[in-house]
C-alpha atoms as a PDB file:
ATOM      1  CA  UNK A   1       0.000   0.000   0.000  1.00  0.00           C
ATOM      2  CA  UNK A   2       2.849   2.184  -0.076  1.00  0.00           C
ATOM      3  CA  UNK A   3       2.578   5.314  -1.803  1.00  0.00           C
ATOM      4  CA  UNK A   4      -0.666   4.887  -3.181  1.00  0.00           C
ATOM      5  CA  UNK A   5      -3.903   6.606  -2.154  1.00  0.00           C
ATOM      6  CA  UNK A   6      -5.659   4.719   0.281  1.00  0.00           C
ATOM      7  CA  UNK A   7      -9.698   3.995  -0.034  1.00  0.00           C
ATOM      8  CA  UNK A   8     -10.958   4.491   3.286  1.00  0.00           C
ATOM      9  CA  UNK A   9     -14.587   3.666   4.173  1.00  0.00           C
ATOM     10  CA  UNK A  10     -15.808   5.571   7.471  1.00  0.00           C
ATOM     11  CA  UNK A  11     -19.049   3.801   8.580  1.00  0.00           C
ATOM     12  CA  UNK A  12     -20.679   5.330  12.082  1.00  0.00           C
ATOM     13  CA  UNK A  13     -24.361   5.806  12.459  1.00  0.00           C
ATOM     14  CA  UNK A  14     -23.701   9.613  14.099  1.00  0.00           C
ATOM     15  CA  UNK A  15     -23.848  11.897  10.693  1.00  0.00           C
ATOM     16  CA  UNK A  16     -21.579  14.881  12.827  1.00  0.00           C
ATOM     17  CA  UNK A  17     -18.591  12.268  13.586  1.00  0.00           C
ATOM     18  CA  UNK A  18     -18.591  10.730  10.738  1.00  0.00           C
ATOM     19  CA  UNK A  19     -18.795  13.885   8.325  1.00  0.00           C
ATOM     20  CA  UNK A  20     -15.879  14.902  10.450  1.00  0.00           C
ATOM     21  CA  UNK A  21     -13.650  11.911  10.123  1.00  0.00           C
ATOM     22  CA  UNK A  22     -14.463  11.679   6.537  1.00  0.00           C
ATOM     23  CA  UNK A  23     -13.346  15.345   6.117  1.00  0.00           C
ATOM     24  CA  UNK A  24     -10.786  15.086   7.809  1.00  0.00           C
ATOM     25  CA  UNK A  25      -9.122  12.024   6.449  1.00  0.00           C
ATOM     26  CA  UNK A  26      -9.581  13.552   3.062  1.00  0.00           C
ATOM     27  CA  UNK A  27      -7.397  16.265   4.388  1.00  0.00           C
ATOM     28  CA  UNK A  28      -4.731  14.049   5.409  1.00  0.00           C
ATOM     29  CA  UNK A  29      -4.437  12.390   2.110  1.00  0.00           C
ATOM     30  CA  UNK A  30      -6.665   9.243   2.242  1.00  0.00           C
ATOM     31  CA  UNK A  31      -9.516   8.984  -0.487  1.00  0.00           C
ATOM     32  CA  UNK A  32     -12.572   8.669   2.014  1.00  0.00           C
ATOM     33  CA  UNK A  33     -16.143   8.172   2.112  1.00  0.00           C
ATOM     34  CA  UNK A  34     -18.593   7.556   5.053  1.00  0.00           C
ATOM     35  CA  UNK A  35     -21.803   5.213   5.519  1.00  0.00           C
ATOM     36  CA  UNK A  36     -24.424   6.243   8.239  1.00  0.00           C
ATOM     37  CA  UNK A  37     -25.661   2.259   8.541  1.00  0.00           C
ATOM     38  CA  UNK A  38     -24.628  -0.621   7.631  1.00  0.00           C
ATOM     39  CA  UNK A  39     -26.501  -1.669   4.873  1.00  0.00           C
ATOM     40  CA  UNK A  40     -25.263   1.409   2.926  1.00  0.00           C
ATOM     41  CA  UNK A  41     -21.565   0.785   3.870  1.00  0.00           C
ATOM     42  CA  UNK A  42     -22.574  -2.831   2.171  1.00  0.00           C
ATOM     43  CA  UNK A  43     -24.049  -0.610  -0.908  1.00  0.00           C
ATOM     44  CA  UNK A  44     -20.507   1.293  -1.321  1.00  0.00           C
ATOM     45  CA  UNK A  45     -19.119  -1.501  -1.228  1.00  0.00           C
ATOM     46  CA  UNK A  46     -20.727  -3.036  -4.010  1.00  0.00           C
ATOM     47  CA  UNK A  47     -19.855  -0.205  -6.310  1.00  0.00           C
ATOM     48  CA  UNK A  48     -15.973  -0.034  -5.311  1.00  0.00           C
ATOM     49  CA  UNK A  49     -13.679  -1.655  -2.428  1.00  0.00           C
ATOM     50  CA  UNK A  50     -12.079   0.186  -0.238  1.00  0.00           C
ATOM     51  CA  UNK A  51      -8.719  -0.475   1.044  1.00  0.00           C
ATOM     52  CA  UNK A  52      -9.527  -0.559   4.791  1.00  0.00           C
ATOM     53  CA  UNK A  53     -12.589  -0.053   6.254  1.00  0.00           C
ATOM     54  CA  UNK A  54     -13.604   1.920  10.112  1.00  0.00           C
ATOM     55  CA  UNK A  55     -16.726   0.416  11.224  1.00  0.00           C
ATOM     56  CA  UNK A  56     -18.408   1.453  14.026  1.00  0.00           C
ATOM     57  CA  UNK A  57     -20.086  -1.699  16.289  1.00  0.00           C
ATOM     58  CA  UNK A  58     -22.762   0.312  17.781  1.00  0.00           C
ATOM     59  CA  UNK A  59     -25.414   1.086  15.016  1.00  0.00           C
ATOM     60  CA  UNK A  60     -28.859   0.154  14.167  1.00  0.00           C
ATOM     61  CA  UNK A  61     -30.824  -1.727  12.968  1.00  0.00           C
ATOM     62  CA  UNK A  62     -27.622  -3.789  11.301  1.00  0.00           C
ATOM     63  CA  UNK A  63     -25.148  -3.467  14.343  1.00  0.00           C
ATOM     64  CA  UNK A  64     -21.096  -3.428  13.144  1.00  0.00           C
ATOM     65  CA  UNK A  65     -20.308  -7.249  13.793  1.00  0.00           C
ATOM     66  CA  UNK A  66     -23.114  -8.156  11.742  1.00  0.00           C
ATOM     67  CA  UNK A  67     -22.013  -5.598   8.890  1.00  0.00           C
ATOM     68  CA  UNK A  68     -18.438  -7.328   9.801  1.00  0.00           C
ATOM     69  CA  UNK A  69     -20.095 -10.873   9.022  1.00  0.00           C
ATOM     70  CA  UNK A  70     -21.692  -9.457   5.308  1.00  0.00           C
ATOM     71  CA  UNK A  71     -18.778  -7.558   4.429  1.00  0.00           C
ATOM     72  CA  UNK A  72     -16.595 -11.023   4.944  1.00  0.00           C
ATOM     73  CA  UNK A  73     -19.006 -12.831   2.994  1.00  0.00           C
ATOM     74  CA  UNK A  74     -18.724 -10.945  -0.143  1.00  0.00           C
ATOM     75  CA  UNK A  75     -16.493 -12.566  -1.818  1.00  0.00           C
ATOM     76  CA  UNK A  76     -14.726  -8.884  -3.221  1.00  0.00           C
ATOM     77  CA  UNK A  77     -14.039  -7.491  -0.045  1.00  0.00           C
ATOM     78  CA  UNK A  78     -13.038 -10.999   2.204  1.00  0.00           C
ATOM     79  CA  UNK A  79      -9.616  -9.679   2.619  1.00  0.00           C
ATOM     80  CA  UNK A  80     -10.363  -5.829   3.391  1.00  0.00           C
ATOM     81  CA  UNK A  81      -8.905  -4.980   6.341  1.00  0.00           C
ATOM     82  CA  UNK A  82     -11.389  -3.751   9.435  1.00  0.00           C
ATOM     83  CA  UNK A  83     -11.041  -1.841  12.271  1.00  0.00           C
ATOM     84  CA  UNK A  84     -13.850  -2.168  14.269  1.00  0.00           C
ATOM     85  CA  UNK A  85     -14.729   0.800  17.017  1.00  0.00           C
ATOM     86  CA  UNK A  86     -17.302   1.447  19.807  1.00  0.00           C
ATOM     87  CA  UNK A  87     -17.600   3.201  22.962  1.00  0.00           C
ATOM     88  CA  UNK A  88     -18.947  -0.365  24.161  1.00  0.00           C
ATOM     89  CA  UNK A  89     -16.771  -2.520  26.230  1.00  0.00           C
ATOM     90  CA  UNK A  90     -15.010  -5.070  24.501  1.00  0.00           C
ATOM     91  CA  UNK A  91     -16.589  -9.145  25.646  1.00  0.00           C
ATOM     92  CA  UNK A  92     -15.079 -12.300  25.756  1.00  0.00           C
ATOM     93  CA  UNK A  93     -17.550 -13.619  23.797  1.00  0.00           C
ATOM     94  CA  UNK A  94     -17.389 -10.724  20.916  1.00  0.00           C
ATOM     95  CA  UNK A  95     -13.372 -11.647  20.798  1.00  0.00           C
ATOM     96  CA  UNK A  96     -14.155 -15.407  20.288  1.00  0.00           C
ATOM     97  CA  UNK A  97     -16.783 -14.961  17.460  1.00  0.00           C
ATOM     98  CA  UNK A  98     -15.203 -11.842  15.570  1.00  0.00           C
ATOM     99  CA  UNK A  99     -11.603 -11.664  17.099  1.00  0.00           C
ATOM    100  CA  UNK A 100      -9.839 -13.468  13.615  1.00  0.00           C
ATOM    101  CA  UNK A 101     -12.246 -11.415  11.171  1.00  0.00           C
ATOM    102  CA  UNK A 102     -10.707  -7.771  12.174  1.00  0.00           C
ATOM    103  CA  UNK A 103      -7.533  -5.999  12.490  1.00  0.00           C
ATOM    104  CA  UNK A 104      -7.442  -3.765  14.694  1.00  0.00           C
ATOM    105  CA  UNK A 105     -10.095  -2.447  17.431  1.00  0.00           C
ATOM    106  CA  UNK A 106     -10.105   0.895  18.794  1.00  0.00           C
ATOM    107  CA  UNK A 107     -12.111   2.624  22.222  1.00  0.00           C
ATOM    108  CA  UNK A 108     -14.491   5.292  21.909  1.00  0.00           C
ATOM    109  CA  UNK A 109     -13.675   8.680  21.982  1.00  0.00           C
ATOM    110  CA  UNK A 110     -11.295   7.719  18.906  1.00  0.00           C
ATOM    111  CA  UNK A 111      -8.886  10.974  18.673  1.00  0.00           C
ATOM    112  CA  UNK A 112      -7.474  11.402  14.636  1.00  0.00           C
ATOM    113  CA  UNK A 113      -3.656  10.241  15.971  1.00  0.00           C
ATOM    114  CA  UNK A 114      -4.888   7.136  17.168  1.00  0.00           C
ATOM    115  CA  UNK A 115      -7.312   6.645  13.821  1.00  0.00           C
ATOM    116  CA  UNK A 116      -4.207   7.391  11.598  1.00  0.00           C
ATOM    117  CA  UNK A 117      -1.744   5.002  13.410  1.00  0.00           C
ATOM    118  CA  UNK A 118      -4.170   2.009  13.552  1.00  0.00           C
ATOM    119  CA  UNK A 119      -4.527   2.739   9.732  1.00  0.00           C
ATOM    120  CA  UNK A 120      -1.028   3.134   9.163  1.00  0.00           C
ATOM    121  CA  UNK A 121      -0.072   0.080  11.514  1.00  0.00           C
ATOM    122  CA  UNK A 122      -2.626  -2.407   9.129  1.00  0.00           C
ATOM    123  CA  UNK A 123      -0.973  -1.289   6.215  1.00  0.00           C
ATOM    124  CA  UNK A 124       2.677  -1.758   7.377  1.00  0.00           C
ATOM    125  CA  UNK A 125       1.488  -5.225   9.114  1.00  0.00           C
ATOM    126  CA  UNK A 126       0.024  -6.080   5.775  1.00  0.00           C
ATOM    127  CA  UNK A 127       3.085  -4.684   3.676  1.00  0.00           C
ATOM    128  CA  UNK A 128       5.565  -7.162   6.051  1.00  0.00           C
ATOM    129  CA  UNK A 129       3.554 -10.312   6.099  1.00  0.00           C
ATOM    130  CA  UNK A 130       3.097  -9.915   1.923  1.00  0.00           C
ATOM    131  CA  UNK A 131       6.868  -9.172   1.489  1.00  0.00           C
ATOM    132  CA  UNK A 132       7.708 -12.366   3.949  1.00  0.00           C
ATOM    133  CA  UNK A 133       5.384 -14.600   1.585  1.00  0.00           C
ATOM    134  CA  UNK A 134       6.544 -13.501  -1.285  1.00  0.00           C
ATOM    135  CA  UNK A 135      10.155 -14.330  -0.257  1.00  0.00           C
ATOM    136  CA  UNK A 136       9.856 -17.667   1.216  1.00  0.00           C
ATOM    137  CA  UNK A 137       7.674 -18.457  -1.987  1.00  0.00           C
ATOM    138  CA  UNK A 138      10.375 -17.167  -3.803  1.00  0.00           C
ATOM    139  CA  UNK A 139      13.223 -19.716  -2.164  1.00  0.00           C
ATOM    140  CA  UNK A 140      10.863 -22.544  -2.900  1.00  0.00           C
ATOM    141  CA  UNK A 141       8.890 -22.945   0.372  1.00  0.00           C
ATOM    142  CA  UNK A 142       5.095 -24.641   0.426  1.00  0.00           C
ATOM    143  CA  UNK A 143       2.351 -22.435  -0.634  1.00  0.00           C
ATOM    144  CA  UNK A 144       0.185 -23.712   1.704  1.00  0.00           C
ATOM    145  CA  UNK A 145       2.102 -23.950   4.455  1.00  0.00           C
ATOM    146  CA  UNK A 146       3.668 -20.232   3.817  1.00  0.00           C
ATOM    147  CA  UNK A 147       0.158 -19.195   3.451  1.00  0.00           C
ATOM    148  CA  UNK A 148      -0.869 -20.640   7.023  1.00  0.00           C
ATOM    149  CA  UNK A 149       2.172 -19.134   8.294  1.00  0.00           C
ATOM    150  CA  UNK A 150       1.198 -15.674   7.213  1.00  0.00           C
ATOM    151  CA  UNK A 151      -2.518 -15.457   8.406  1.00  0.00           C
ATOM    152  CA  UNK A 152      -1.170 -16.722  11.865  1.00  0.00           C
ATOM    153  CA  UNK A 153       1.514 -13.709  12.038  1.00  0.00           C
ATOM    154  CA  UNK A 154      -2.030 -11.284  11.980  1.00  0.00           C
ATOM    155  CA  UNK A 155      -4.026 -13.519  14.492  1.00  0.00           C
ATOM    156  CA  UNK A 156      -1.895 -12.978  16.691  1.00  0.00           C
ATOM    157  CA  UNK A 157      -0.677  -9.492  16.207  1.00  0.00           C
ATOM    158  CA  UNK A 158      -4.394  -9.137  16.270  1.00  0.00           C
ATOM    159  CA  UNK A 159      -5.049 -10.882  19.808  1.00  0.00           C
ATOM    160  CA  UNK A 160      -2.324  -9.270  21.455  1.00  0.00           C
ATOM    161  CA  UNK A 161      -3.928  -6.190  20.877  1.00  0.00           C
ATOM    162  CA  UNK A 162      -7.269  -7.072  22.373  1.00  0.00           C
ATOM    163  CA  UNK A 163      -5.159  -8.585  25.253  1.00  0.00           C
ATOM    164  CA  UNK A 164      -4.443  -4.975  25.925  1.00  0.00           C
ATOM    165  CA  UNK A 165      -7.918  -4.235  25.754  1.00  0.00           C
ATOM    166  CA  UNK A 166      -9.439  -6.489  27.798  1.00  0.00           C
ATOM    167  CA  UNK A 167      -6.590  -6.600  30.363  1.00  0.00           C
ATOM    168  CA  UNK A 168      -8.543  -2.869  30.877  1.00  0.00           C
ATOM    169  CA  UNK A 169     -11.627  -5.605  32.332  1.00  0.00           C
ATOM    170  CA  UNK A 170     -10.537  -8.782  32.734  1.00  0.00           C
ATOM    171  CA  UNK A 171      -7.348 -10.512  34.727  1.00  0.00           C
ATOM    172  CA  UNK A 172      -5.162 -11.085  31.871  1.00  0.00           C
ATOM    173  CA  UNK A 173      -1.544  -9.846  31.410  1.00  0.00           C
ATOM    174  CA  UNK A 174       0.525  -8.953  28.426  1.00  0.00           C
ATOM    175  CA  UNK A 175       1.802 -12.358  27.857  1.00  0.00           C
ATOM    176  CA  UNK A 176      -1.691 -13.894  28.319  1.00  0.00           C
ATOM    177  CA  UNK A 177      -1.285 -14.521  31.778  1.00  0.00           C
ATOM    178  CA  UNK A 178      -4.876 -14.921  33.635  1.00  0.00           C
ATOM    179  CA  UNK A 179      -4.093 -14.034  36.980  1.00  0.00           C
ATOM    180  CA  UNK A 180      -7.224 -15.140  38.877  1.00  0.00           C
ATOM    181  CA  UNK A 181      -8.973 -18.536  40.357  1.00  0.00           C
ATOM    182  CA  UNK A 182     -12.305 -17.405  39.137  1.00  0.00           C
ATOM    183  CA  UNK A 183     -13.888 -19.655  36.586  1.00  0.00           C
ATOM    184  CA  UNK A 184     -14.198 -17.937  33.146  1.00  0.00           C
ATOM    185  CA  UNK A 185     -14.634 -20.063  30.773  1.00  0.00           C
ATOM    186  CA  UNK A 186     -14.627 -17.707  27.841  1.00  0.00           C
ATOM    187  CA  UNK A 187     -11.170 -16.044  28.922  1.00  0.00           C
ATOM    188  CA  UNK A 188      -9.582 -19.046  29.838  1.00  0.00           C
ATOM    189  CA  UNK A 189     -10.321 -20.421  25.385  1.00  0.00           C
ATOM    190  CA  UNK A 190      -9.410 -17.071  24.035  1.00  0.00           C
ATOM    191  CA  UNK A 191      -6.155 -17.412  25.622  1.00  0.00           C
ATOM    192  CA  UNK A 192      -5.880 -21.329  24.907  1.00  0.00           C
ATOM    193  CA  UNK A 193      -6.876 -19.907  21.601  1.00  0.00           C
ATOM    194  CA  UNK A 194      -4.136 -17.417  21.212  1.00  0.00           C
ATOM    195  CA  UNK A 195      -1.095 -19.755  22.808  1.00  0.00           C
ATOM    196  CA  UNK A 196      -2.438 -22.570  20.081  1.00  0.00           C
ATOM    197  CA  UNK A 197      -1.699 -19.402  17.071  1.00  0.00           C
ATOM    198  CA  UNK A 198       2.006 -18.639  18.515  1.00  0.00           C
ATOM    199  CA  UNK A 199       2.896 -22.702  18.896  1.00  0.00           C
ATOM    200  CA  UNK A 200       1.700 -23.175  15.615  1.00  0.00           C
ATOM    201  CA  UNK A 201       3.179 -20.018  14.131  1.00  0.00           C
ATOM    202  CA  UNK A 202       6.798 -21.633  15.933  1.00  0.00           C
ATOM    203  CA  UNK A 203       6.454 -24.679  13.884  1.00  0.00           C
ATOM    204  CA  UNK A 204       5.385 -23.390  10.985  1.00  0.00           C
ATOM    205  CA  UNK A 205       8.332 -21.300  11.278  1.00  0.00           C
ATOM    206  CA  UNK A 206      10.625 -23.985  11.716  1.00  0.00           C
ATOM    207  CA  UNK A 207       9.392 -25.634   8.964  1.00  0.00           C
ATOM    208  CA  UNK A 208       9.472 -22.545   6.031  1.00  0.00           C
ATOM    209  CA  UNK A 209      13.298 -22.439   7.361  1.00  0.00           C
ATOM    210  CA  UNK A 210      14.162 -26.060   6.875  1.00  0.00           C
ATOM    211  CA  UNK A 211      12.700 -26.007   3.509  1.00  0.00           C
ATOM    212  CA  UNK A 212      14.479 -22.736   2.481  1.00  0.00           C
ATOM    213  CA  UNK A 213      17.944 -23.959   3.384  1.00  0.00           C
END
């Protein structure tokens, strides 16, 4: 995505924030357009895919995760990246159903710095893992496996992040640490969840090297 003009797709329900986000994205050099629901955002993106896409959870009647869940299965925009925001606490149970379909999650009130870097910090995410796959493809290592190996470096760049997040609620650490006896069930698989994604991301690891010495 390097030096090319980003298609950004602002979708919040509130018509003053998101006519100000849209505006000022434009300003900072990002080709954006907004959706006030989202069943239009899904009509936009018929008609051209964006790039990345901001999408608000809170919004009626179609709420974000189930815009999340229509915009992943249209087949055009699968891959478009999503950063999904509300002023809603994050759940357990939200992270287990939509954790692996977005990229990035941000709190409500979202200031522009912090809208800017989680763009930026996608696009340089995405920029590594499709230069990595490209090389090991390159020296000769499975496609398969490489492409594994690549969708597990996001997961769990991805679940770190709403470690942070929830460690704001919950008793989880950094590391993914639960520091409490209480019985959680829902913590205690997103974190089995997340320490299965780094053991398998070790071995695939191991393996991409083998083959590409």
């Amino acid at each position: 995505m390097k030096g090319e003009i980003l298609k950004v797709l602002y979708v919040d329900d509130e018509a003053l924030l998101k006519m100000a986000f849209v505006e000022t994205l434009k300003q900072q050099g990002f080709a954006a357009r907004g959706a006030l629901s989202g069943q239009e955002a899904l009509d936009l993106i018929q008609d051209d895919i964006p790039d990345i896409i901001i999408l608000d959870v809170m919004m009626k009647p179609m709420d974000g995760w189930e815009t999340l869940l229509h915009i992943k299965e249209f087949e055009p925009s699968t891959k478009v990246p999503i950063i999904m925001q509300t002023g809603k606490s994050l759940t357990i149970k939200d992270v287990l159903r939509y954790g692996d379909l977005i990229d990035d999650y941000l709190i409500k009130p979202v200031r522009l710095p912090d809208l800017i870097r989680s763009i930026e910090g996608v696009g340089n995410r995405n920029d590594e893992i499709a230069f990595h796959k490209k090389q090991a493809l390159k020296k000769g290592a499975d496609a398969v496996v490489v492409d594994e190996y690549t969708t597990l470096i996001k997961k769990i760049q991805v679940k770190e992040r709403l470690i942070e997040i929830l460690g704001r609620i919950y008793p989880i650490q950094k590391d993914g640490t639960i520091e409490t006896d209480l019985e959680i069930p829902e913590l205690y698989e997103f974190v089995h969840r997340y320490k299965q994604d780094k053991q398998r991301h070790e071995e695939l690891k191991r393996m991409i090297f083998n083959e590409i010495t």
